[in-house]
PDB file of N, CA and C in Angstrom:
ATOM      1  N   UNK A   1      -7.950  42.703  -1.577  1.00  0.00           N
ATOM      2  CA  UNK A   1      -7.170  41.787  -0.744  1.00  0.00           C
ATOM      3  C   UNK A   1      -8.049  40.653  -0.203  1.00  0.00           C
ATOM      4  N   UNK A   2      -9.299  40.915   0.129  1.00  0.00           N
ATOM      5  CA  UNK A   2     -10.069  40.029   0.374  1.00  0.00           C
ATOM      6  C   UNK A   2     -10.823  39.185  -0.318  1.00  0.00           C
ATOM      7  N   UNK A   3     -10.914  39.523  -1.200  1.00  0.00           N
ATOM      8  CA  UNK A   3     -11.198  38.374  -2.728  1.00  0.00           C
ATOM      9  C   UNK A   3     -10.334  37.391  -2.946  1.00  0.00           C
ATOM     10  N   UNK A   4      -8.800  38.359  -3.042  1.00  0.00           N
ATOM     11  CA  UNK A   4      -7.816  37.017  -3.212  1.00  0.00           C
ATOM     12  C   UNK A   4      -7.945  36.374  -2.459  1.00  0.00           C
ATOM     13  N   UNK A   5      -7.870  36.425  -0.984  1.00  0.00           N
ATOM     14  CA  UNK A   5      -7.770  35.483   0.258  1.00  0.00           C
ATOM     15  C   UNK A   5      -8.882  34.905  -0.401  1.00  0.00           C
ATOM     16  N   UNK A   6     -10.143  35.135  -0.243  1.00  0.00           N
ATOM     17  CA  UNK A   6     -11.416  34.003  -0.511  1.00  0.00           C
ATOM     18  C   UNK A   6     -11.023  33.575  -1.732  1.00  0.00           C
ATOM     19  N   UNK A   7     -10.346  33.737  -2.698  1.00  0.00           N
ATOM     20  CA  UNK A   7     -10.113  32.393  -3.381  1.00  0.00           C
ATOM     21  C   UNK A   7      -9.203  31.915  -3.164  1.00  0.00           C
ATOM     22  N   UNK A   8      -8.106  32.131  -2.594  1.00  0.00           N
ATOM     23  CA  UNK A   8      -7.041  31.220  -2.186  1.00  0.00           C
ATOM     24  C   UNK A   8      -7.545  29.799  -1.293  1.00  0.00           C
ATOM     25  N   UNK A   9      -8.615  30.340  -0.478  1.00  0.00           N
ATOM     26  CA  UNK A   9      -9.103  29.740   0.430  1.00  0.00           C
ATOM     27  C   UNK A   9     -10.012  28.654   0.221  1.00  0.00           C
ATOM     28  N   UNK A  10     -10.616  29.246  -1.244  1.00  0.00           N
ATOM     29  CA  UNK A  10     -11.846  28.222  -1.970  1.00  0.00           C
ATOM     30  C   UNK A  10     -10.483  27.411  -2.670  1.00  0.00           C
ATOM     31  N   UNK A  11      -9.255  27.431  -3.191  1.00  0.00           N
ATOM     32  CA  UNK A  11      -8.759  26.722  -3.778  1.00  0.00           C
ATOM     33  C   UNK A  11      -8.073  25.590  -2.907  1.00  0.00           C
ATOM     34  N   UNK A  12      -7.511  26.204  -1.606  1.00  0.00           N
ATOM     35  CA  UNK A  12      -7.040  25.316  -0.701  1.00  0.00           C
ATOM     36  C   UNK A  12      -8.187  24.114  -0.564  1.00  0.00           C
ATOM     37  N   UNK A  13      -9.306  24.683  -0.068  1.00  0.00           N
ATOM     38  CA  UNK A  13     -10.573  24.016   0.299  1.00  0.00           C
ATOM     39  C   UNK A  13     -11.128  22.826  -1.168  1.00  0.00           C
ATOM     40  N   UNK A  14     -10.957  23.173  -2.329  1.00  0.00           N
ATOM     41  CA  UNK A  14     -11.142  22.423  -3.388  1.00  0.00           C
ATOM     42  C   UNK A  14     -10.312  20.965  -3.127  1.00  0.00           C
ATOM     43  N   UNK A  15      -9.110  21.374  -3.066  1.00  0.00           N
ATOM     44  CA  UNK A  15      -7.826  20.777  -3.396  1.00  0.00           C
ATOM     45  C   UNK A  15      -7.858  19.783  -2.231  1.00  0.00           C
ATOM     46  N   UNK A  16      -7.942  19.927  -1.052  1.00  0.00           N
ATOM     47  CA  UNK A  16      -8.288  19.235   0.506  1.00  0.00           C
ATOM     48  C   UNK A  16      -9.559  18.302   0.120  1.00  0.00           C
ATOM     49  N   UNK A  17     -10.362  18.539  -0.690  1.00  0.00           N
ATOM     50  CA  UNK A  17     -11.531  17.734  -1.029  1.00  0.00           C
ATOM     51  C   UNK A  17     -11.125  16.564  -2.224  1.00  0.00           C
ATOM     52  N   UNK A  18     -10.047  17.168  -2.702  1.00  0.00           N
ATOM     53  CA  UNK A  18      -9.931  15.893  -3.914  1.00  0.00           C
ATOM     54  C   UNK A  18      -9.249  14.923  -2.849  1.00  0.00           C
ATOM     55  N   UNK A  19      -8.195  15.740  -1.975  1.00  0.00           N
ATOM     56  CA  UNK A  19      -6.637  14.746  -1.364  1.00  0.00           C
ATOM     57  C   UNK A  19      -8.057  13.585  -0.240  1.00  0.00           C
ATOM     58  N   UNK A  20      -9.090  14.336   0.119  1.00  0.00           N
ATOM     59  CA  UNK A  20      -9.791  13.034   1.222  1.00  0.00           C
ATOM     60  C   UNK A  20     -10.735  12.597   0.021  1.00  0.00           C
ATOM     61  N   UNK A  21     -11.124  12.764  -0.731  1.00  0.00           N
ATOM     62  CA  UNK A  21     -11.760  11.908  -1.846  1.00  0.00           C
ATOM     63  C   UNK A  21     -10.530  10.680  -2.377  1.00  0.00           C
ATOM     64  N   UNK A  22      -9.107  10.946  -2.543  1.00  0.00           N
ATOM     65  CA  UNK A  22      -8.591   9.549  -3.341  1.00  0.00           C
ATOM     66  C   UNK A  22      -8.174   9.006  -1.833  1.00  0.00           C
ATOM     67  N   UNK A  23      -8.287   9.490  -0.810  1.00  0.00           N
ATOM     68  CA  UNK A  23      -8.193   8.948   0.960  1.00  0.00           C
ATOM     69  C   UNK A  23      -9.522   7.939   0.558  1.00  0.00           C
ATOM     70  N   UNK A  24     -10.790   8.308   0.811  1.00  0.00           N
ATOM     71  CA  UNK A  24     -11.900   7.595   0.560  1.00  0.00           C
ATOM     72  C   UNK A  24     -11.778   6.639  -0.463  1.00  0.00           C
ATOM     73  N   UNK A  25     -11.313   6.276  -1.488  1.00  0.00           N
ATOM     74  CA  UNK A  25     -11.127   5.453  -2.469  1.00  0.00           C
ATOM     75  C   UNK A  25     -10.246   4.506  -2.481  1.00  0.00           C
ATOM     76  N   UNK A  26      -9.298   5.266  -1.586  1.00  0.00           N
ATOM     77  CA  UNK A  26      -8.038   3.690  -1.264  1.00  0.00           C
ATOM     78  C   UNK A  26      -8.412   3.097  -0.180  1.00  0.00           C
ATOM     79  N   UNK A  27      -9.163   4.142   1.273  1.00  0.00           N
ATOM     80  CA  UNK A  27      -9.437   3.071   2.436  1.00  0.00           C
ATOM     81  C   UNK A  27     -10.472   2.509   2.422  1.00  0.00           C
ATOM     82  N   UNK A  28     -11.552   2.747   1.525  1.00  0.00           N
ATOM     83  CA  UNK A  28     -12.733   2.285   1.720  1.00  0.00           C
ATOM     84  C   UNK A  28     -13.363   1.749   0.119  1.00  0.00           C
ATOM     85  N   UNK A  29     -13.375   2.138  -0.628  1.00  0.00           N
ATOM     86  CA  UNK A  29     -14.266   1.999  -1.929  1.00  0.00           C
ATOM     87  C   UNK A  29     -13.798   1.088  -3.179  1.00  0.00           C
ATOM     88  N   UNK A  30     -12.312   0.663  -2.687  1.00  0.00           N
ATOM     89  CA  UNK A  30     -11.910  -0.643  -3.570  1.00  0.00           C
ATOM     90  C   UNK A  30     -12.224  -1.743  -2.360  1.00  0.00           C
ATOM     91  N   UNK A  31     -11.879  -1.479  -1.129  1.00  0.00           N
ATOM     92  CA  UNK A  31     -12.918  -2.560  -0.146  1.00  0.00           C
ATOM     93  C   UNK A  31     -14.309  -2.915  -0.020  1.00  0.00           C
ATOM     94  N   UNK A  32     -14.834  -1.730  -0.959  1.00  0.00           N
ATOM     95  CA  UNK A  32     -16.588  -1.837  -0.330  1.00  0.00           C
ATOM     96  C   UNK A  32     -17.233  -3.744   0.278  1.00  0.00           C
ATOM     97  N   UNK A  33     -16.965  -4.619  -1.012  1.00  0.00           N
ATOM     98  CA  UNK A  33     -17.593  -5.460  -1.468  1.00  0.00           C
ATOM     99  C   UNK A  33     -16.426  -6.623  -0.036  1.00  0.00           C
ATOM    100  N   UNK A  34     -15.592  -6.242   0.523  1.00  0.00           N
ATOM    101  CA  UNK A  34     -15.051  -6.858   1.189  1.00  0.00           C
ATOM    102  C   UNK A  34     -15.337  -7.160   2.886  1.00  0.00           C
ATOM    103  N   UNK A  35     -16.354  -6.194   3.433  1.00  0.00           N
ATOM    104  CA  UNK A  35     -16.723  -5.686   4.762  1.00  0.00           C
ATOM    105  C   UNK A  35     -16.899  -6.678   5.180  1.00  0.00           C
ATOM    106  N   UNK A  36     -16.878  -7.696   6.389  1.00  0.00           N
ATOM    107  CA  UNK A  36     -17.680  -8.595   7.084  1.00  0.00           C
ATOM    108  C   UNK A  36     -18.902  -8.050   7.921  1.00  0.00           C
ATOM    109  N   UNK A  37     -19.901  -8.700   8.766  1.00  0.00           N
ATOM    110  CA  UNK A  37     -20.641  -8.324   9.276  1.00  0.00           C
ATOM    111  C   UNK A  37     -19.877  -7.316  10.326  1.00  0.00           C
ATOM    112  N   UNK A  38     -18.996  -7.502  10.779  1.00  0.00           N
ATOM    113  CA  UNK A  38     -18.261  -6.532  12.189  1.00  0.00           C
ATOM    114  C   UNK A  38     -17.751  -4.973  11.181  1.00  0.00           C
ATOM    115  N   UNK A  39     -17.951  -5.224  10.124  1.00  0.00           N
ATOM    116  CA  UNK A  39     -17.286  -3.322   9.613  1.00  0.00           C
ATOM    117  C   UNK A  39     -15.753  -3.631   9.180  1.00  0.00           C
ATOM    118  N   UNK A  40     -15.233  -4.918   9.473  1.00  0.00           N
ATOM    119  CA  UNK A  40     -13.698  -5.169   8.731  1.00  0.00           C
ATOM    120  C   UNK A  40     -13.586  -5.635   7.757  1.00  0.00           C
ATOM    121  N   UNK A  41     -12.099  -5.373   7.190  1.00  0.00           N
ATOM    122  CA  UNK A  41     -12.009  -6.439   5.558  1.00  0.00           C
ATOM    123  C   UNK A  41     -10.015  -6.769   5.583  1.00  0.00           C
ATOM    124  N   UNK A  42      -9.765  -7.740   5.948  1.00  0.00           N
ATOM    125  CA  UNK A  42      -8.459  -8.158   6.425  1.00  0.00           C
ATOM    126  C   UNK A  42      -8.313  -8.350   4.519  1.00  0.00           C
ATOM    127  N   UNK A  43      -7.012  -7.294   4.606  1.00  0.00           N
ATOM    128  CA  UNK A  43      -5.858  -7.495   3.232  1.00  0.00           C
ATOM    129  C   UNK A  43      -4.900  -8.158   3.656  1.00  0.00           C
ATOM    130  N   UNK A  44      -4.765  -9.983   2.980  1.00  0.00           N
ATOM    131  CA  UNK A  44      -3.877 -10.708   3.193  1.00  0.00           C
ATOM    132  C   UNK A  44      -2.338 -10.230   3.012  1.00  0.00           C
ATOM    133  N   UNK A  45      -2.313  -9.735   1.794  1.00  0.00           N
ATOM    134  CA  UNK A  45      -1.473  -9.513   1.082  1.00  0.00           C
ATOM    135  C   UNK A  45      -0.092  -8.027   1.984  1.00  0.00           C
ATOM    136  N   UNK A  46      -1.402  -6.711   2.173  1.00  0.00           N
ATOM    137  CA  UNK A  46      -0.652  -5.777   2.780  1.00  0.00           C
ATOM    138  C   UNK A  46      -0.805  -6.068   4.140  1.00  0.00           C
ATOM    139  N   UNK A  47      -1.631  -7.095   4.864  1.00  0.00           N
ATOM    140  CA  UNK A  47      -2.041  -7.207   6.155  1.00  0.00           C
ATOM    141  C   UNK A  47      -2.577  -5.965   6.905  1.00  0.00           C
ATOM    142  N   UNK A  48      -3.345  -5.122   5.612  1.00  0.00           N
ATOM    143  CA  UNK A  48      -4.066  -3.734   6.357  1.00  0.00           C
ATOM    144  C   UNK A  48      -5.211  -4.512   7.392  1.00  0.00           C
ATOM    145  N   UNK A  49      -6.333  -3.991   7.820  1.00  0.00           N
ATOM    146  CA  UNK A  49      -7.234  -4.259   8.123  1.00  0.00           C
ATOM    147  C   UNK A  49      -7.995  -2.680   7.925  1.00  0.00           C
ATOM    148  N   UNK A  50      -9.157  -2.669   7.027  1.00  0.00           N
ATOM    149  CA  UNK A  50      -9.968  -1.351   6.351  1.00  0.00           C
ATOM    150  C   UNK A  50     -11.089  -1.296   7.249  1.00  0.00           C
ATOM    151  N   UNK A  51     -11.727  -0.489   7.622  1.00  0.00           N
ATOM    152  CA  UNK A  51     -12.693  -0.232   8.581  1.00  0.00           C
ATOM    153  C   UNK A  51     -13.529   0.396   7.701  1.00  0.00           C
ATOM    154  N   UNK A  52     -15.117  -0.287   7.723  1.00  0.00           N
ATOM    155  CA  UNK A  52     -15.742   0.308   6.998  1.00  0.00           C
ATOM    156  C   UNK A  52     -16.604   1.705   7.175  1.00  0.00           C
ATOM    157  N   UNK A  53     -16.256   2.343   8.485  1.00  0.00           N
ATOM    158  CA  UNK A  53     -16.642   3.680   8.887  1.00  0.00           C
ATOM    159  C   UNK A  53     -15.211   4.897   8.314  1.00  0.00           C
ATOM    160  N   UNK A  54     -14.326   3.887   7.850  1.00  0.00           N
ATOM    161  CA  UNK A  54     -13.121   4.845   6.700  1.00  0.00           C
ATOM    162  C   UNK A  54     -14.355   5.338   5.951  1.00  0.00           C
ATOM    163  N   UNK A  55     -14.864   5.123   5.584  1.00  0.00           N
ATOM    164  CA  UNK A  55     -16.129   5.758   4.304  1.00  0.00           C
ATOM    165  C   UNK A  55     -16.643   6.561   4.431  1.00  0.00           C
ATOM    166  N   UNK A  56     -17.384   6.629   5.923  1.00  0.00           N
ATOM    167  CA  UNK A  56     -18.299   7.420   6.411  1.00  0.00           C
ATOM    168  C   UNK A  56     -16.991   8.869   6.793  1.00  0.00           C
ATOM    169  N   UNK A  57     -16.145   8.510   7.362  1.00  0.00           N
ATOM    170  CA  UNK A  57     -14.890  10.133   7.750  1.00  0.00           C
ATOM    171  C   UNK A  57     -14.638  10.177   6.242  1.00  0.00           C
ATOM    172  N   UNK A  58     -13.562   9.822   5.465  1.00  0.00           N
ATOM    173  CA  UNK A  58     -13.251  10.098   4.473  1.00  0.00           C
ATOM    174  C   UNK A  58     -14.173  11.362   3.367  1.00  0.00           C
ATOM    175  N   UNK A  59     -15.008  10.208   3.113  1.00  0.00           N
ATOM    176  CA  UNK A  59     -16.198  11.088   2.151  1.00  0.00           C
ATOM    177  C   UNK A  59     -17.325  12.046   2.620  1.00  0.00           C
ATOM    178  N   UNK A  60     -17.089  12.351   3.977  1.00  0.00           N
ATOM    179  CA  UNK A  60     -17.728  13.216   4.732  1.00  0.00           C
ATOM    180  C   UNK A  60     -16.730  14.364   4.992  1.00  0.00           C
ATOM    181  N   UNK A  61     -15.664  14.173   5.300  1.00  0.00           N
ATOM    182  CA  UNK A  61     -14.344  15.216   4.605  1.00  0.00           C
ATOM    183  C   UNK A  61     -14.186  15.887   3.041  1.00  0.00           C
ATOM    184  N   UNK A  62     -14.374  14.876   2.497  1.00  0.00           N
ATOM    185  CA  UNK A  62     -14.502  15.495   0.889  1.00  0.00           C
ATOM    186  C   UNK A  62     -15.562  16.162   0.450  1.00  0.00           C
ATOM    187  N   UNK A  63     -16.948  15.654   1.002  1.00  0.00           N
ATOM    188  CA  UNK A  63     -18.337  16.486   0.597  1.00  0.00           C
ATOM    189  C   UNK A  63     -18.095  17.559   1.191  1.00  0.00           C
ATOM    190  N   UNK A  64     -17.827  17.903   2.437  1.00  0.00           N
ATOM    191  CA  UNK A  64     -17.787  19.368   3.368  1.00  0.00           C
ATOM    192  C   UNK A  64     -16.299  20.026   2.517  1.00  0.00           C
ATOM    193  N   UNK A  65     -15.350  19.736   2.693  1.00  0.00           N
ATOM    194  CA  UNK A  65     -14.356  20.615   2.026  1.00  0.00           C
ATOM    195  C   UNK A  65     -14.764  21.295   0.671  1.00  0.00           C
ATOM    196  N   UNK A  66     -15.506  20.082  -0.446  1.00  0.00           N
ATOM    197  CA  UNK A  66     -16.264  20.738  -1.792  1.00  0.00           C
ATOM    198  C   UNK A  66     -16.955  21.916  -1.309  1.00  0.00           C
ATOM    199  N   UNK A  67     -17.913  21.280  -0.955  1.00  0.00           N
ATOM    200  CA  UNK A  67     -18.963  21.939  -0.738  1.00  0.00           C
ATOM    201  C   UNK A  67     -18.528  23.614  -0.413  1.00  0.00           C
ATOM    202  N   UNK A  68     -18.310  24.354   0.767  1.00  0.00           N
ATOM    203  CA  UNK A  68     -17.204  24.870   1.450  1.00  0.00           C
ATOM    204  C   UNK A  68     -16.526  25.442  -0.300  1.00  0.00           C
ATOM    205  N   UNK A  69     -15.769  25.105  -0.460  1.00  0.00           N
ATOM    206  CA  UNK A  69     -14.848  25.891  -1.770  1.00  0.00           C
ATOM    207  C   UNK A  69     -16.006  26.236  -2.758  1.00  0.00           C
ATOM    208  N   UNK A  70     -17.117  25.708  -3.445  1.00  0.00           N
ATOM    209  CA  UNK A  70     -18.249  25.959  -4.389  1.00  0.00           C
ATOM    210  C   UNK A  70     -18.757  26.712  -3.833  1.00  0.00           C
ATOM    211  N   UNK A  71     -19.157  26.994  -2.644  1.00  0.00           N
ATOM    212  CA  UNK A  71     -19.659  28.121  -2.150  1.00  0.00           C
ATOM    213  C   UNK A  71     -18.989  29.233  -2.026  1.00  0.00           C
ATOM    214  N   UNK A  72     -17.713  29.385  -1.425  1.00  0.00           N
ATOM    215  CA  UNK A  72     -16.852  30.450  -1.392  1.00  0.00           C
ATOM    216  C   UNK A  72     -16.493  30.715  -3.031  1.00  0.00           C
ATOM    217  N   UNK A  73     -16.552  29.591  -4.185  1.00  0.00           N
ATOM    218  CA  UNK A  73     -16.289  30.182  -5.495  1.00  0.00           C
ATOM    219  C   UNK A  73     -17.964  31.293  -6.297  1.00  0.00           C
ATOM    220  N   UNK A  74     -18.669  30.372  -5.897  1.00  0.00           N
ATOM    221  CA  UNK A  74     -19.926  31.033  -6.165  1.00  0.00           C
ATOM    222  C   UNK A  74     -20.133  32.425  -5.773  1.00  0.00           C
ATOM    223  N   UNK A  75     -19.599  32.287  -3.997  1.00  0.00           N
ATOM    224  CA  UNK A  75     -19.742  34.299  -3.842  1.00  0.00           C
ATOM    225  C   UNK A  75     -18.940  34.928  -4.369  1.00  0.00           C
ATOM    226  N   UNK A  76     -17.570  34.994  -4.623  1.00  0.00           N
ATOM    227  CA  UNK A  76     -16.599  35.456  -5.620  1.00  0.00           C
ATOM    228  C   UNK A  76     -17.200  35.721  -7.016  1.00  0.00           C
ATOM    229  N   UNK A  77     -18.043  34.976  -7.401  1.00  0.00           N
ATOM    230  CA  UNK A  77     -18.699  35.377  -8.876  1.00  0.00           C
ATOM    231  C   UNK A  77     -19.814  35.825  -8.553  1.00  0.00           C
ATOM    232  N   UNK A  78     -20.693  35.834  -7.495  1.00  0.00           N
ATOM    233  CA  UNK A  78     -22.191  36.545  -7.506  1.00  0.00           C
ATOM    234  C   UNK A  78     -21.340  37.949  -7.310  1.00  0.00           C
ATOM    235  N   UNK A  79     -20.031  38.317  -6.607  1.00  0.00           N
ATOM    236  CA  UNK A  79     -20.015  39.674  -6.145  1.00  0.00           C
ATOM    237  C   UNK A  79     -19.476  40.723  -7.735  1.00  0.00           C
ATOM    238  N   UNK A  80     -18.823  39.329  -8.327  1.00  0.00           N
ATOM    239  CA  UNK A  80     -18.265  40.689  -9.469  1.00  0.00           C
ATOM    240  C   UNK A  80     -19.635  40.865 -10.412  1.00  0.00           C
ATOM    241  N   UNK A  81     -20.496  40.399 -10.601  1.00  0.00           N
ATOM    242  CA  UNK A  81     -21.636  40.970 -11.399  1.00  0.00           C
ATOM    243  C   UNK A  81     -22.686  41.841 -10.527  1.00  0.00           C
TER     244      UNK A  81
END
């Protein structure tokens, strides 16, 4: 019972890492090249305004959620051998 849970848990945790990885890619990483000196990048078009510390939460959400599931998948396979 507790195996399944730890992989249910590494899969939730996988899956949470892709959803703030394409988060990181729409708020921040088609803007990169757009930042002004203040950390903004005004979209005329959608009238967003992107904050370039979106980058720093986003992909700091996605590394820890990976991370987090590869580990919980890794002990799941160190335990069955």
């Amino acid at each position: 019972m507790l195996r399944w849970l730890r992989g249910g848990l590494a899969a939730v945790l996988i899956g949470l890492g892709a959803l703030f990885a394409l988060a990181f890619e729409a708020r921040y990483w088609r803007w990169r090249d757009c930042f002004n000196e203040l950390g903004r990048c005004y979209d005329p078009v959608s009238q967003d305004v992107y904050l370039e510390q979106a980058g720093l939460v986003w992909g700091g959400l996605a590394a820890v959620s990976w991370v987090a599931g590869l580990v919980l998948v890794a002990g799941l396979r160190r335990r069955r051998e």
